[in-house]
Protein backbone atom coordinates (compact mmCIF):
# COMPACT_ATOMS: atom_id res chain seq x y z
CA UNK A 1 38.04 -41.81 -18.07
CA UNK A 2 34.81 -42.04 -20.20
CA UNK A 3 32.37 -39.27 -20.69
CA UNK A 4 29.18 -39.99 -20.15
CA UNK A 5 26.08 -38.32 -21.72
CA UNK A 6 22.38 -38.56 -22.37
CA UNK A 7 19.55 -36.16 -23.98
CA UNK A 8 22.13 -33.90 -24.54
CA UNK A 9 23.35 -33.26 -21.22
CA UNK A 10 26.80 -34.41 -20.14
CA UNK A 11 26.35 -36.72 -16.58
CA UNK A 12 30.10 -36.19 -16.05
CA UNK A 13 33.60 -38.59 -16.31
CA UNK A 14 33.51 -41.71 -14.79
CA UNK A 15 35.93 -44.62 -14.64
CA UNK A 16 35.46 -47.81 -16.52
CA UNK A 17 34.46 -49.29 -13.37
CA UNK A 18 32.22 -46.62 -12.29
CA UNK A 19 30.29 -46.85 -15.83
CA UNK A 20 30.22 -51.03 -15.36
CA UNK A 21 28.64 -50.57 -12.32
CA UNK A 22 26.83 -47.75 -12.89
CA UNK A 23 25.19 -50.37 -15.93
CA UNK A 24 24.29 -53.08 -12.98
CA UNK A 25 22.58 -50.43 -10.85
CA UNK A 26 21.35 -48.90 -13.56
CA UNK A 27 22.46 -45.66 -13.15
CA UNK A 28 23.94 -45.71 -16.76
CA UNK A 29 22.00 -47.49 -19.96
CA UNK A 30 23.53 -48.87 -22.98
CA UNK A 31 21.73 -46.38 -25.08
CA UNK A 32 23.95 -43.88 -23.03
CA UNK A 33 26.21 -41.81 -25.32
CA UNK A 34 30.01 -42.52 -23.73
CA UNK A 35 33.37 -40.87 -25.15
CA UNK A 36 36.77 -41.53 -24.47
CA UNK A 37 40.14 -39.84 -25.27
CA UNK A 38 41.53 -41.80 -29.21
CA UNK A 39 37.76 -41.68 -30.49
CA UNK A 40 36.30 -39.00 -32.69
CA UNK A 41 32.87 -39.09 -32.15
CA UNK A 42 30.29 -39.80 -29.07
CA UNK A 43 29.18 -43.51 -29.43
CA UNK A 44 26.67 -45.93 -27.58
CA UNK A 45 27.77 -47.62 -24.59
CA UNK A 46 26.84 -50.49 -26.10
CA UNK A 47 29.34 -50.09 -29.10
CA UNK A 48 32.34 -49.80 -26.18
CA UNK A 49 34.40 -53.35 -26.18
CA UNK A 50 34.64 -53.20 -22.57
CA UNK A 51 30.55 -53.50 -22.06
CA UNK A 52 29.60 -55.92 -24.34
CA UNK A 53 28.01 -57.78 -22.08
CA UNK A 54 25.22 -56.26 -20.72
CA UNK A 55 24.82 -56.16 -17.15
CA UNK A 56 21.97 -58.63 -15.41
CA UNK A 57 18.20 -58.21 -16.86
CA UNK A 58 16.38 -56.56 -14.40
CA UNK A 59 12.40 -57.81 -13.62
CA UNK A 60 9.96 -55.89 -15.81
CA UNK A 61 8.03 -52.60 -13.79
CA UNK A 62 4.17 -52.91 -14.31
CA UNK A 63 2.80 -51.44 -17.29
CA UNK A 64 1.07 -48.66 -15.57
CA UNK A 65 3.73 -47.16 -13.28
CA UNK A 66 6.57 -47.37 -15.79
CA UNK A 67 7.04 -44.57 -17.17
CA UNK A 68 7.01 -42.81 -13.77
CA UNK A 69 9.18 -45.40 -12.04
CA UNK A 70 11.46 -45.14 -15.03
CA UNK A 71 12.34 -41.50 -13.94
CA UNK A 72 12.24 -41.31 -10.49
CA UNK A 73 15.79 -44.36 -10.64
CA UNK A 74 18.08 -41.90 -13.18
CA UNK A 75 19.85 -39.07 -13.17
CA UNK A 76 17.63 -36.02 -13.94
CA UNK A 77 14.28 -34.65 -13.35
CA UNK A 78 11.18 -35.74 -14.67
CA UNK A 79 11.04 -32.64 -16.75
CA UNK A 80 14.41 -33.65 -18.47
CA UNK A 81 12.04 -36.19 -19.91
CA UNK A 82 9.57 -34.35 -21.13
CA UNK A 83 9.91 -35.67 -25.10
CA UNK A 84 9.08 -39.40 -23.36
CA UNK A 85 6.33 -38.10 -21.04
CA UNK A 86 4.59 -35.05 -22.24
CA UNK A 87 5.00 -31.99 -21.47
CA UNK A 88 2.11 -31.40 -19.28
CA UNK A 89 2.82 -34.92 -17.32
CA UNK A 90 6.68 -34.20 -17.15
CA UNK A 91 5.54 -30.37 -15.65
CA UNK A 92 3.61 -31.94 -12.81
CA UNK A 93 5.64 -35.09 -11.74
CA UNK A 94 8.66 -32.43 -11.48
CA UNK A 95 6.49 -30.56 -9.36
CA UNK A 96 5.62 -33.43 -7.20
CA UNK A 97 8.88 -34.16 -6.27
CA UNK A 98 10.16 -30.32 -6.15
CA UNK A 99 7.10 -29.72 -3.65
CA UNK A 100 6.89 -32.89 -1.31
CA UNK A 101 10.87 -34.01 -1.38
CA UNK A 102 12.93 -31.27 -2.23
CA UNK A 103 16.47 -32.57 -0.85
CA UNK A 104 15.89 -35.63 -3.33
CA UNK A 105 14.42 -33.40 -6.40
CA UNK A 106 17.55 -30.84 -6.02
CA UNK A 107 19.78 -34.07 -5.55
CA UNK A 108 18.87 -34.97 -8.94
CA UNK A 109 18.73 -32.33 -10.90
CA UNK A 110 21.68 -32.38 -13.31
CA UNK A 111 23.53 -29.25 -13.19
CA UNK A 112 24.90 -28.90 -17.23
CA UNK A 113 23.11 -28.58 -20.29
CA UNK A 114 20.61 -26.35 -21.91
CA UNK A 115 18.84 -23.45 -20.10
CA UNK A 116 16.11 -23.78 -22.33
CA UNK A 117 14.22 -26.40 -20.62
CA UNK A 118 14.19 -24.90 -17.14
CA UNK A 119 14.10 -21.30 -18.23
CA UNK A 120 10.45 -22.66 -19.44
CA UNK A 121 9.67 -24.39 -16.78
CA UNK A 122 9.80 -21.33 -14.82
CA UNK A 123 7.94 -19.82 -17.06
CA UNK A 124 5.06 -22.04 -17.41
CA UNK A 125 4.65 -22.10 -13.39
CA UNK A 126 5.49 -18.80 -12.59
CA UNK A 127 2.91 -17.30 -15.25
CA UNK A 128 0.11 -19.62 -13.95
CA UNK A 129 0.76 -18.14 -10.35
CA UNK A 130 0.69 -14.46 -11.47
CA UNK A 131 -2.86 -14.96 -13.54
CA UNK A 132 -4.19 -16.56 -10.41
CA UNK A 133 -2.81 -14.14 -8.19
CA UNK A 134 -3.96 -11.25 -10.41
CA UNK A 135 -7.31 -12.86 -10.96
CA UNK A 136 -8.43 -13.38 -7.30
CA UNK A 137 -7.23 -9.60 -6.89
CA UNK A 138 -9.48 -9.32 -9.70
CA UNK A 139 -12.46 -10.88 -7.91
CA UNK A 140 -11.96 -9.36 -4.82
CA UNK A 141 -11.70 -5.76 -5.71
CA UNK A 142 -15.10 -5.55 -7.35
CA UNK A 143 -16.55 -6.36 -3.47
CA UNK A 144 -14.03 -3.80 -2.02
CA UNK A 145 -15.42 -0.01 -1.77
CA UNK A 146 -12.57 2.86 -2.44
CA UNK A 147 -11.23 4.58 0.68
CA UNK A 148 -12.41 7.25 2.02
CA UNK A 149 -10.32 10.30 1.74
CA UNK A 150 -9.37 10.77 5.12
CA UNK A 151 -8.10 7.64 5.31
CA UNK A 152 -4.54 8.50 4.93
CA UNK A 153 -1.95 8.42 1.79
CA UNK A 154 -0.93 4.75 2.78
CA UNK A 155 -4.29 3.15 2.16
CA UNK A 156 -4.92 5.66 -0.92
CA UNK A 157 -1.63 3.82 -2.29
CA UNK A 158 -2.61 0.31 -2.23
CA UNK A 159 -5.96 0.47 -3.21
CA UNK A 160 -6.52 -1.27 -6.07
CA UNK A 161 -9.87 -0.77 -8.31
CA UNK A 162 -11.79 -3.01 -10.10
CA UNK A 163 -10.56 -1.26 -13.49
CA UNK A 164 -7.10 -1.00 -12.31
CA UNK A 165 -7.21 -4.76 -11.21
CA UNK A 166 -8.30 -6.11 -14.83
CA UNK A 167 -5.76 -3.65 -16.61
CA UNK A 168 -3.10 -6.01 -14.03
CA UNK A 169 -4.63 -9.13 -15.10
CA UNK A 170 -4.51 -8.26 -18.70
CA UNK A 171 -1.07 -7.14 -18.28
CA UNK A 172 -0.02 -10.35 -16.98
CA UNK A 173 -2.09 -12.43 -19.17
CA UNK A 174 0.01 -11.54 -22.24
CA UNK A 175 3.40 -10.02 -20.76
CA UNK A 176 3.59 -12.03 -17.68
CA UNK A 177 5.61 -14.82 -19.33
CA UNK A 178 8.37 -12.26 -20.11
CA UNK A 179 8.18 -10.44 -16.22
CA UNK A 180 8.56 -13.71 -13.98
CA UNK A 181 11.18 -14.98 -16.26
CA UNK A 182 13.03 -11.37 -15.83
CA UNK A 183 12.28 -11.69 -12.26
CA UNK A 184 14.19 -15.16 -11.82
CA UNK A 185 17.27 -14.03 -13.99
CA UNK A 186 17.96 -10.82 -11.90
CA UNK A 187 16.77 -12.19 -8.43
CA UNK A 188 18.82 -15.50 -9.09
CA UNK A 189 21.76 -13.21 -10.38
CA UNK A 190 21.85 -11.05 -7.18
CA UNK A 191 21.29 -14.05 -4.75
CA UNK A 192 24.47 -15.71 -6.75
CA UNK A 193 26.41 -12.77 -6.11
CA UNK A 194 25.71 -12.69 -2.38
CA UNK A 195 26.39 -16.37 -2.50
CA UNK A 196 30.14 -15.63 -3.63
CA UNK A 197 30.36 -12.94 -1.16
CA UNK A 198 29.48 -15.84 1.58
CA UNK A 199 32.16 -18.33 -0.01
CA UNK A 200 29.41 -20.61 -1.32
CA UNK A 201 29.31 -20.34 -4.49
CA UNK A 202 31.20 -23.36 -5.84
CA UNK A 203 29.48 -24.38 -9.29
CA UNK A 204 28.95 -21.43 -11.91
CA UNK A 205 25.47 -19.05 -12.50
CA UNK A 206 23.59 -21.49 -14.63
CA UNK A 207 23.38 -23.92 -11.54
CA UNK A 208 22.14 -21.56 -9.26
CA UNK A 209 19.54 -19.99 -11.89
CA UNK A 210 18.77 -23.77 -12.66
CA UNK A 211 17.59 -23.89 -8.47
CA UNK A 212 15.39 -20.69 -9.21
CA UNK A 213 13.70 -22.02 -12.02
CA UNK A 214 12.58 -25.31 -10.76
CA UNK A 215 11.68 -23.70 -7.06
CA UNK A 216 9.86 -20.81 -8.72
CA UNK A 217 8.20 -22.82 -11.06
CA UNK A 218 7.11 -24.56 -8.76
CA UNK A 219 6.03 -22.95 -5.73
CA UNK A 220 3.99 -20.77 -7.79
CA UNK A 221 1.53 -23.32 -8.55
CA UNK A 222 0.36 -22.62 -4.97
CA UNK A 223 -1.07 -19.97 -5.98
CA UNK A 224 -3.87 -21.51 -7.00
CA UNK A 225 -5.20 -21.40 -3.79
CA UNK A 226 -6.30 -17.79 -2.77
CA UNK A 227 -4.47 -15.49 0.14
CA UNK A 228 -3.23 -18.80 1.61
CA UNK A 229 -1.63 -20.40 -1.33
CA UNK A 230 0.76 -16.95 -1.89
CA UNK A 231 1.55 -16.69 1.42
CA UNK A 232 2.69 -20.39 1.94
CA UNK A 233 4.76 -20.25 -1.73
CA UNK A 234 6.96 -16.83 -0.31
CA UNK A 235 7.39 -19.51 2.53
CA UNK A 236 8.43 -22.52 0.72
CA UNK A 237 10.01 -20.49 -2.27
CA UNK A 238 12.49 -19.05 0.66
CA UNK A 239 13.10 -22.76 2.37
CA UNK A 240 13.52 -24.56 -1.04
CA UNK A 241 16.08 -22.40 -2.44
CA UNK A 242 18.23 -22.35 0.50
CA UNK A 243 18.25 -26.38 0.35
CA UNK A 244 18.70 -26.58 -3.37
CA UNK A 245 21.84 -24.27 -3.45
CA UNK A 246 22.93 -26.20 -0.66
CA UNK A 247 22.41 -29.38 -2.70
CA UNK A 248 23.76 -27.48 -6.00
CA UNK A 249 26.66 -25.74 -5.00
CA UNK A 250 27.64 -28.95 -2.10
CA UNK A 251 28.16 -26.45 0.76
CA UNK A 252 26.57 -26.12 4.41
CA UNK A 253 23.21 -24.44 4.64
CA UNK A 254 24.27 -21.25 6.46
CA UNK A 255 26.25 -20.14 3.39
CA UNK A 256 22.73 -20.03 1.07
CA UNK A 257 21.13 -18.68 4.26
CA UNK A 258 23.35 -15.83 4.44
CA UNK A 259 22.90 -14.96 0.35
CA UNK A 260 19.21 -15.28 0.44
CA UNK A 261 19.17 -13.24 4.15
CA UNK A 262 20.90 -10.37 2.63
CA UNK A 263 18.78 -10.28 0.04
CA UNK A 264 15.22 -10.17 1.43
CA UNK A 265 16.65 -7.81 4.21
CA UNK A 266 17.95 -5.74 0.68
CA UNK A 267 14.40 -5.69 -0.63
CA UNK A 268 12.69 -5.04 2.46
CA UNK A 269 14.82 -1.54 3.19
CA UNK A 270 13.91 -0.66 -0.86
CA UNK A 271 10.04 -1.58 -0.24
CA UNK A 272 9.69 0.56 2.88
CA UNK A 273 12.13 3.00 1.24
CA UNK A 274 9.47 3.39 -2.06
CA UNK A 275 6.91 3.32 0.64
CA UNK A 276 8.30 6.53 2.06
CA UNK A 277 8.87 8.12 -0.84
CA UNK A 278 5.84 7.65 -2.45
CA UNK A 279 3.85 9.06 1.09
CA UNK A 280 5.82 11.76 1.18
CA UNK A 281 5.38 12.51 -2.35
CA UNK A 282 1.74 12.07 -1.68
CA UNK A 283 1.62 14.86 0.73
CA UNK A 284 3.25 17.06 -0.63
């Protein structure tokens, strides 16, 4: 078997055949870093005896979709790519795909390696969502007039004012990179627990909290648009994860269905539990 690896990510053990075709199809390059059991250090494919000859040339892409084409034919994510791209391009072609063909994008996404990369892609689209969500609150609360005091403990609660709305915004202007990425971690962690309890977890944490972080990161972008845009990414945030741990962890959709069911219904009963607590608090 020869290990196969590339931007320091291992693709996983293939056979010499698999790797010779894998060249033709180009699924594999020569630049590909390959290791095999006598040899003591990872080597280009192209230094292996058994592919010296490289496979057939392939007609030249056109200069200006290149780059793009280049990543949607290989293993990985555009955002794997991100040293060859840009960060900013790499960011929203990985959103594209996450956002319009999710079964393909989660299909793709290579399960090993770093969490560095999509810990901060998370990050990046998570913490544009909460400044745009905070910011329209923002906006909105400086048109809203404060309830009137007979208007129950309920509405006193979630009445936000305008000062209260731009200590929020400030708040998650310089710690809101820190609470979404919090926010994935233990949400991903708990959804991954369910997901054992429902016999579907087959691949380890890191996969599932890789699902989170491309999903949240980009759903969140949605935001952007006000009311509408949050309202569609709890939607879509809910319907992507359960197809990209079905993709991830290569089980049927009901298992994922079950982890993520048990969790909303878990956060609903603590919401309307805080609720209580807090109006009963409130009158008294």
């Amino acid at each position: 078997m020869i290990h196969i690896g590339r931007a320091g990510s291992k693709l996983g053990s293939f056979s010499e055949f698999e790797v010779r075709q894998g060249l033709k199809a180009g699924k594999f390059f020569l630049t590909d870093l390959g290791w095999k059991e006598g040899m003591e250090n990872w080597a280009p494919l192209s230094q292996f005896t058994e592919f010296e000859t490289p496979p057939e040339p392939m007609p030249p892409l056109p200069e200006a979709e290149s780059s793009e084409a280049a990543v949607t034919t290989i293993p990985g994510l555009p955002w794997d790519f991100r040293r060859e791209l840009g960060i900013f391009r790499a960011f929203f072609l990985t959103a594209r795909v996450v956002l319009l063909k999710p079964a393909e994008a989660f299909a793709r996404m290579i399960p090993a390696g770093s969490l560095a990369g999509p810990l901060l892609y998370n990050m990046i689209g998570a913490w544009f969502g909460a400044l745009c969500s905070a910011g329209y609150l923002l906006l909105t609360s400086k048109g809203v007039q404060p309830p009137p005091a007979s208007a129950g403990q309920l509405v006193q609660m979630f009445y936000v004012s305008p000062e209260k709305a731009m200590e929020l915004w400030h708040f998650y202007l310089f710690f809101g990179w820190a609470i979404v990425t919090l926010g994935t971690l233990v949400s991903s962690g708990i959804v991954h627990l369910l997901l054992m309890m429902a016999g579907g977890a087959r691949k380890p944490f890191h996969v599932t909290l890789r699902v989170f972080c491309f999903t949240y990161g980009s759903v969140e972008l949605l935001q952007i648009f006000p009311v509408a845009g949050g309202l569609f990414a709890s939607a879509l945030l809910v319907v992507y994860v359960v197809i990209g741990l079905a993709i991830a962890h290569e089980v049927s959709v009901w298992r994922p269905v079950t982890a993520l069911g048990l969790f909303l219904f878990a956060g609903l009963v603590f919401f309307l539990g805080l609720v209580s607590m807090l109006t009963a608090a409130g009158i008294h």
